[in-house]
C-alpha atoms as a PDB file:
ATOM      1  CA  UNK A   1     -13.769 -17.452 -33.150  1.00  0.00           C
ATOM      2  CA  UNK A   2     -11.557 -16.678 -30.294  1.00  0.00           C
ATOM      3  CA  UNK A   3     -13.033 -14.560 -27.397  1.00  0.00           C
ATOM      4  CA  UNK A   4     -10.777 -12.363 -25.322  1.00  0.00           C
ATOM      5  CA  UNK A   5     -12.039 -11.797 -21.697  1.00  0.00           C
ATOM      6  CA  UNK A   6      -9.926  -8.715 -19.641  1.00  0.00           C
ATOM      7  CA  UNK A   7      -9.960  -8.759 -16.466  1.00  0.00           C
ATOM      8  CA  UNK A   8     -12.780  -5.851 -15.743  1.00  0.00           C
ATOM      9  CA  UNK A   9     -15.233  -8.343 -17.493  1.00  0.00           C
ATOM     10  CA  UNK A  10     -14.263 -10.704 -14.756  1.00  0.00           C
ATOM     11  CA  UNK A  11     -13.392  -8.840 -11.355  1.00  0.00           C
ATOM     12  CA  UNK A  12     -16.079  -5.916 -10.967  1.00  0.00           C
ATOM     13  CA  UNK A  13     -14.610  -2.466 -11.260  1.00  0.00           C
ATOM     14  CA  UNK A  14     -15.066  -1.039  -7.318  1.00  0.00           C
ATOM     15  CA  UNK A  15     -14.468   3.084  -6.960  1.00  0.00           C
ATOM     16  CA  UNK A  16     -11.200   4.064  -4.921  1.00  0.00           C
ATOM     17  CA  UNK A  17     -11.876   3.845  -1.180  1.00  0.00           C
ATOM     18  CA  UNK A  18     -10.178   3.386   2.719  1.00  0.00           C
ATOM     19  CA  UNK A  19     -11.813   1.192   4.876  1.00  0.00           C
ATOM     20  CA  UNK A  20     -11.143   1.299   8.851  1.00  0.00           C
ATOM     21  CA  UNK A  21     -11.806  -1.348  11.188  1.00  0.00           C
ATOM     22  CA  UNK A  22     -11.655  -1.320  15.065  1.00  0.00           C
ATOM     23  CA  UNK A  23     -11.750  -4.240  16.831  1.00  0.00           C
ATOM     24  CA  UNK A  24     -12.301  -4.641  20.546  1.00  0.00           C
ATOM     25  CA  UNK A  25     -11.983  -8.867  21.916  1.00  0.00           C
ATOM     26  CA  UNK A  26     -13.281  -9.943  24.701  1.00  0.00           C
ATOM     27  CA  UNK A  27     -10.132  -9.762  26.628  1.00  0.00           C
ATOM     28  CA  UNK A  28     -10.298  -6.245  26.033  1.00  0.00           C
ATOM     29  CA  UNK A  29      -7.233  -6.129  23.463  1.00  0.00           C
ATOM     30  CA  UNK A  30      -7.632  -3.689  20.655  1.00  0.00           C
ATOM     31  CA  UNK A  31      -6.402  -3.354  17.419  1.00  0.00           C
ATOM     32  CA  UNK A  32      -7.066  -0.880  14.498  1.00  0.00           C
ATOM     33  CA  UNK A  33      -7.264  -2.073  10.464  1.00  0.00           C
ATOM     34  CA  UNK A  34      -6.381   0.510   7.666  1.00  0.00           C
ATOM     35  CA  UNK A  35      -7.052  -0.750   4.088  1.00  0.00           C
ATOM     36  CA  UNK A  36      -6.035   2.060   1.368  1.00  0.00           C
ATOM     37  CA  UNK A  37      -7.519   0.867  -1.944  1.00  0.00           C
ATOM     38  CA  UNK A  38      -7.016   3.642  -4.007  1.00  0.00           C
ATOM     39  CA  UNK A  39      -4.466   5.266  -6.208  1.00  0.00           C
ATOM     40  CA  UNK A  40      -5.267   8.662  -4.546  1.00  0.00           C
ATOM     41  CA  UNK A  41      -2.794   7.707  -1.820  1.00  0.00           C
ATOM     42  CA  UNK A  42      -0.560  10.697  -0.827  1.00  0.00           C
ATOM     43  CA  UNK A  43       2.809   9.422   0.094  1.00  0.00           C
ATOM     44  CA  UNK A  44       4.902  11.864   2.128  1.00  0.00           C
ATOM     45  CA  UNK A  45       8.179  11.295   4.403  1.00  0.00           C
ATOM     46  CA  UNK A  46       9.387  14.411   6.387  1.00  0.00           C
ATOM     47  CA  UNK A  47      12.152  14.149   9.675  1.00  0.00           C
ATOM     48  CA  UNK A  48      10.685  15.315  12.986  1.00  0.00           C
ATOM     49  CA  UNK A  49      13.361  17.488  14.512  1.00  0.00           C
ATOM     50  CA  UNK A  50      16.218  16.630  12.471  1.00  0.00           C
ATOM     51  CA  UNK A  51      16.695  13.516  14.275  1.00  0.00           C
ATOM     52  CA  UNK A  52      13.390  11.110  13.009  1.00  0.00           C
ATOM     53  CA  UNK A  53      12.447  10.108   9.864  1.00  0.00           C
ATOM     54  CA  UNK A  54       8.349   9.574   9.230  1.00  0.00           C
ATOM     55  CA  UNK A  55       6.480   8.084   6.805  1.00  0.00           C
ATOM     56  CA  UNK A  56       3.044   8.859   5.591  1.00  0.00           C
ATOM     57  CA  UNK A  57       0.473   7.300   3.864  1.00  0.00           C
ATOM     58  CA  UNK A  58      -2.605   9.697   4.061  1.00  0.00           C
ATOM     59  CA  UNK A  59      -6.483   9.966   2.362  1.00  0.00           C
ATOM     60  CA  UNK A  60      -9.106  12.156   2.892  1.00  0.00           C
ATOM     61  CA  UNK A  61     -10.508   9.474   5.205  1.00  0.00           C
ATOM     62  CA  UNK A  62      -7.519   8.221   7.489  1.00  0.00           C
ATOM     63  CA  UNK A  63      -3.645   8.411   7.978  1.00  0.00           C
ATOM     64  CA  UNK A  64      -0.715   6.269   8.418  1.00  0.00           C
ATOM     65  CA  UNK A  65       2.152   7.067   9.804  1.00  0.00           C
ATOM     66  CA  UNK A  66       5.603   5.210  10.137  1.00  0.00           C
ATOM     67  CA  UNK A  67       8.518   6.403  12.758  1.00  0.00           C
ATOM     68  CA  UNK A  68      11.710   5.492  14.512  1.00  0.00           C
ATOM     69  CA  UNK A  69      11.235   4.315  18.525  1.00  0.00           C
ATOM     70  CA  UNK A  70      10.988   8.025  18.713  1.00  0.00           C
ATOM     71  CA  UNK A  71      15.022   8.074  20.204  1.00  0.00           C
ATOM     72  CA  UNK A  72      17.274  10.405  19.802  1.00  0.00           C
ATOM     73  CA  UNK A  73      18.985   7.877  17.713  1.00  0.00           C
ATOM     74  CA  UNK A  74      18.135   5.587  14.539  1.00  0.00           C
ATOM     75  CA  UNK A  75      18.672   2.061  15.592  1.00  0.00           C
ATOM     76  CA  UNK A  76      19.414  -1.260  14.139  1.00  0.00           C
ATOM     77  CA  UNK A  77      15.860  -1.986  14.529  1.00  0.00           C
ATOM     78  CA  UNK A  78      14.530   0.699  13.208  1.00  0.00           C
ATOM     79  CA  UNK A  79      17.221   0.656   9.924  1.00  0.00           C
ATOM     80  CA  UNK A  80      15.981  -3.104   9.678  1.00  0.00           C
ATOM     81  CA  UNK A  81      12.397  -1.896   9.605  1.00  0.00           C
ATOM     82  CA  UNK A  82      13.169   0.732   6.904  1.00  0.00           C
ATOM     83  CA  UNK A  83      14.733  -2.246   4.487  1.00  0.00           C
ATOM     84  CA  UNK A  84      11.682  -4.355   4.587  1.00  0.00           C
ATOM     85  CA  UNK A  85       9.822  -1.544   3.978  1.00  0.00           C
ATOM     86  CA  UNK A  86      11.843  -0.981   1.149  1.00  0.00           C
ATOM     87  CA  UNK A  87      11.598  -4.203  -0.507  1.00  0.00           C
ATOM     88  CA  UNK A  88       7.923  -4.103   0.268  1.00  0.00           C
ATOM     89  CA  UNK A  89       7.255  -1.922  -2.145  1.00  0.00           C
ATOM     90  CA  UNK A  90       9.735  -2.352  -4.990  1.00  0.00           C
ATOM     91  CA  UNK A  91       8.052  -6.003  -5.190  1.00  0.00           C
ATOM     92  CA  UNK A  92       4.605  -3.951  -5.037  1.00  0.00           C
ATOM     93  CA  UNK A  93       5.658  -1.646  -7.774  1.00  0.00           C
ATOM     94  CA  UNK A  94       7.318  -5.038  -9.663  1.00  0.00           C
ATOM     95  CA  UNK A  95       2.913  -6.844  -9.465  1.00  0.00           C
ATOM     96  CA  UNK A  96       1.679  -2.835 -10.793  1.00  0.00           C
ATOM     97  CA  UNK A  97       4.117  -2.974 -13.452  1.00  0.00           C
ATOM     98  CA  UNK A  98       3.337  -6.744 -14.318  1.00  0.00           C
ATOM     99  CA  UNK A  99      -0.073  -6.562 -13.825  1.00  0.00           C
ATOM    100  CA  UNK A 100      -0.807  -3.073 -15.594  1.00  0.00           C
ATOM    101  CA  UNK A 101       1.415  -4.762 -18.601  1.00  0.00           C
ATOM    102  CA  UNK A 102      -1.105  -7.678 -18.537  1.00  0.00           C
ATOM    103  CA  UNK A 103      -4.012  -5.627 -18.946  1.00  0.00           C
ATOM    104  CA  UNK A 104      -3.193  -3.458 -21.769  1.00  0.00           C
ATOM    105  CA  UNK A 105      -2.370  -6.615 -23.625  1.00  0.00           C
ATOM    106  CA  UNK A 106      -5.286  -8.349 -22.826  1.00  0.00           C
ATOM    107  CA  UNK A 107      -7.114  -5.025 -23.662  1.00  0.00           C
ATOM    108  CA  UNK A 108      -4.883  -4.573 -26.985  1.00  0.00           C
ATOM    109  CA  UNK A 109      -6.527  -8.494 -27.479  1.00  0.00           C
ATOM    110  CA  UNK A 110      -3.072  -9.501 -28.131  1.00  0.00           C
ATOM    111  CA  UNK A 111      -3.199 -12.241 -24.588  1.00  0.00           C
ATOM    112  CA  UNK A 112      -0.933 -12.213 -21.922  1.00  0.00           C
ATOM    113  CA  UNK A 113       3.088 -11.320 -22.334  1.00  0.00           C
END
Protein backbone atom coordinates (compact mmCIF):
# COMPACT_ATOMS: atom_id res chain seq x y z
CA UNK A 1 0.00 0.00 0.00
CA UNK A 2 1.28 3.25 -1.20
CA UNK A 3 0.78 6.34 1.09
CA UNK A 4 0.47 9.78 -0.41
CA UNK A 5 1.69 12.63 1.93
CA UNK A 6 0.61 16.52 0.54
CA UNK A 7 2.32 18.99 1.58
CA UNK A 8 -0.23 20.46 4.46
CA UNK A 9 0.46 17.06 6.26
CA UNK A 10 4.04 18.14 6.22
CA UNK A 11 4.46 22.09 6.45
CA UNK A 12 1.74 23.34 9.10
CA UNK A 13 -1.00 25.42 7.58
CA UNK A 14 -0.18 29.20 9.25
CA UNK A 15 -3.30 31.95 8.76
CA UNK A 16 -2.43 34.94 6.29
CA UNK A 17 -0.40 37.59 8.12
CA UNK A 18 2.36 40.84 7.74
CA UNK A 19 5.02 40.89 9.99
CA UNK A 20 7.15 44.26 10.61
CA UNK A 21 10.46 44.45 12.01
CA UNK A 22 12.51 47.56 13.09
CA UNK A 23 15.85 47.29 13.76
CA UNK A 24 18.04 49.85 15.46
CA UNK A 25 22.33 48.64 15.63
CA UNK A 26 24.45 49.90 17.75
CA UNK A 27 25.90 52.33 15.37
CA UNK A 28 22.64 53.79 15.31
CA UNK A 29 21.75 52.62 11.59
CA UNK A 30 18.17 51.67 11.06
CA UNK A 31 16.41 49.62 8.87
CA UNK A 32 12.69 48.54 8.55
CA UNK A 33 11.51 44.64 7.47
CA UNK A 34 8.06 44.11 5.73
CA UNK A 35 7.08 40.41 5.25
CA UNK A 36 3.51 40.10 3.40
CA UNK A 37 2.47 36.44 3.77
CA UNK A 38 -0.83 36.50 2.61
CA UNK A 39 -2.87 36.33 -0.52
CA UNK A 40 -4.95 39.34 0.74
CA UNK A 41 -2.26 41.59 -0.74
CA UNK A 42 -3.81 44.62 -2.57
CA UNK A 43 -1.64 45.49 -5.46
CA UNK A 44 -2.21 49.00 -6.83
CA UNK A 45 0.07 51.32 -9.21
CA UNK A 46 -1.24 54.93 -9.76
CA UNK A 47 1.23 58.09 -11.34
CA UNK A 48 1.74 60.97 -8.91
CA UNK A 49 1.24 64.08 -10.99
CA UNK A 50 1.40 62.73 -14.34
CA UNK A 51 5.02 62.53 -14.19
CA UNK A 52 5.73 59.33 -11.44
CA UNK A 53 4.73 56.05 -11.53
CA UNK A 54 4.08 54.20 -7.83
CA UNK A 55 3.69 50.98 -6.81
CA UNK A 56 1.77 49.57 -3.94
CA UNK A 57 1.68 46.68 -2.04
CA UNK A 58 -0.77 47.38 0.92
CA UNK A 59 -2.60 45.20 4.06
CA UNK A 60 -4.62 46.17 6.70
CA UNK A 61 -1.43 46.13 8.78
CA UNK A 62 1.36 47.99 6.68
CA UNK A 63 2.18 49.48 3.16
CA UNK A 64 4.72 49.38 0.54
CA UNK A 65 5.32 51.66 -1.75
CA UNK A 66 7.67 51.77 -4.90
CA UNK A 67 8.60 55.25 -6.85
CA UNK A 68 10.87 56.94 -9.32
CA UNK A 69 13.88 59.32 -7.59
CA UNK A 70 10.86 61.48 -7.33
CA UNK A 71 12.35 63.72 -10.68
CA UNK A 72 10.62 65.29 -12.97
CA UNK A 73 11.93 62.67 -15.23
CA UNK A 74 11.99 58.67 -15.40
CA UNK A 75 15.57 57.66 -15.55
CA UNK A 76 17.69 54.85 -16.68
CA UNK A 77 17.84 53.83 -13.18
CA UNK A 78 14.68 53.96 -12.36
CA UNK A 79 13.47 52.04 -15.95
CA UNK A 80 16.23 49.42 -14.82
CA UNK A 81 14.53 49.12 -11.45
CA UNK A 82 11.07 48.66 -13.06
CA UNK A 83 12.54 45.49 -15.28
CA UNK A 84 13.78 43.60 -12.34
CA UNK A 85 10.79 44.22 -10.79
CA UNK A 86 9.20 42.82 -13.61
CA UNK A 87 10.95 39.65 -13.87
CA UNK A 88 10.60 39.38 -10.14
CA UNK A 89 7.39 38.52 -10.29
CA UNK A 90 6.70 36.68 -13.53
CA UNK A 91 9.31 34.05 -11.97
CA UNK A 92 7.06 34.43 -8.67
CA UNK A 93 3.89 33.83 -10.55
CA UNK A 94 6.01 30.87 -12.69
CA UNK A 95 6.80 28.89 -8.44
CA UNK A 96 2.55 29.77 -7.72
CA UNK A 97 1.71 28.22 -10.87
CA UNK A 98 4.23 25.23 -10.37
CA UNK A 99 3.71 24.84 -6.98
CA UNK A 100 -0.25 25.21 -6.88
CA UNK A 101 -0.03 22.47 -9.92
CA UNK A 102 1.96 20.24 -7.48
CA UNK A 103 -0.49 20.32 -4.87
CA UNK A 104 -3.63 19.52 -6.56
CA UNK A 105 -1.85 16.50 -7.90
CA UNK A 106 -0.52 15.41 -4.87
CA UNK A 107 -4.06 16.14 -3.43
CA UNK A 108 -5.78 14.35 -6.60
CA UNK A 109 -3.09 11.34 -5.16
CA UNK A 110 -1.97 11.16 -8.63
CA UNK A 111 2.15 12.38 -7.37
CA UNK A 112 3.96 15.08 -8.68
CA UNK A 113 3.74 16.29 -12.63
Amino acid sequence: MTTQIGLSDVVPVIDPYTFLTISIEADGATSVGVTFRTPYLRVGTLLVDGARPCLDLATDQARVSVSTTGGVMVTADDLALARRLHAATARYLADCERLHRHNQHARNGRGAA
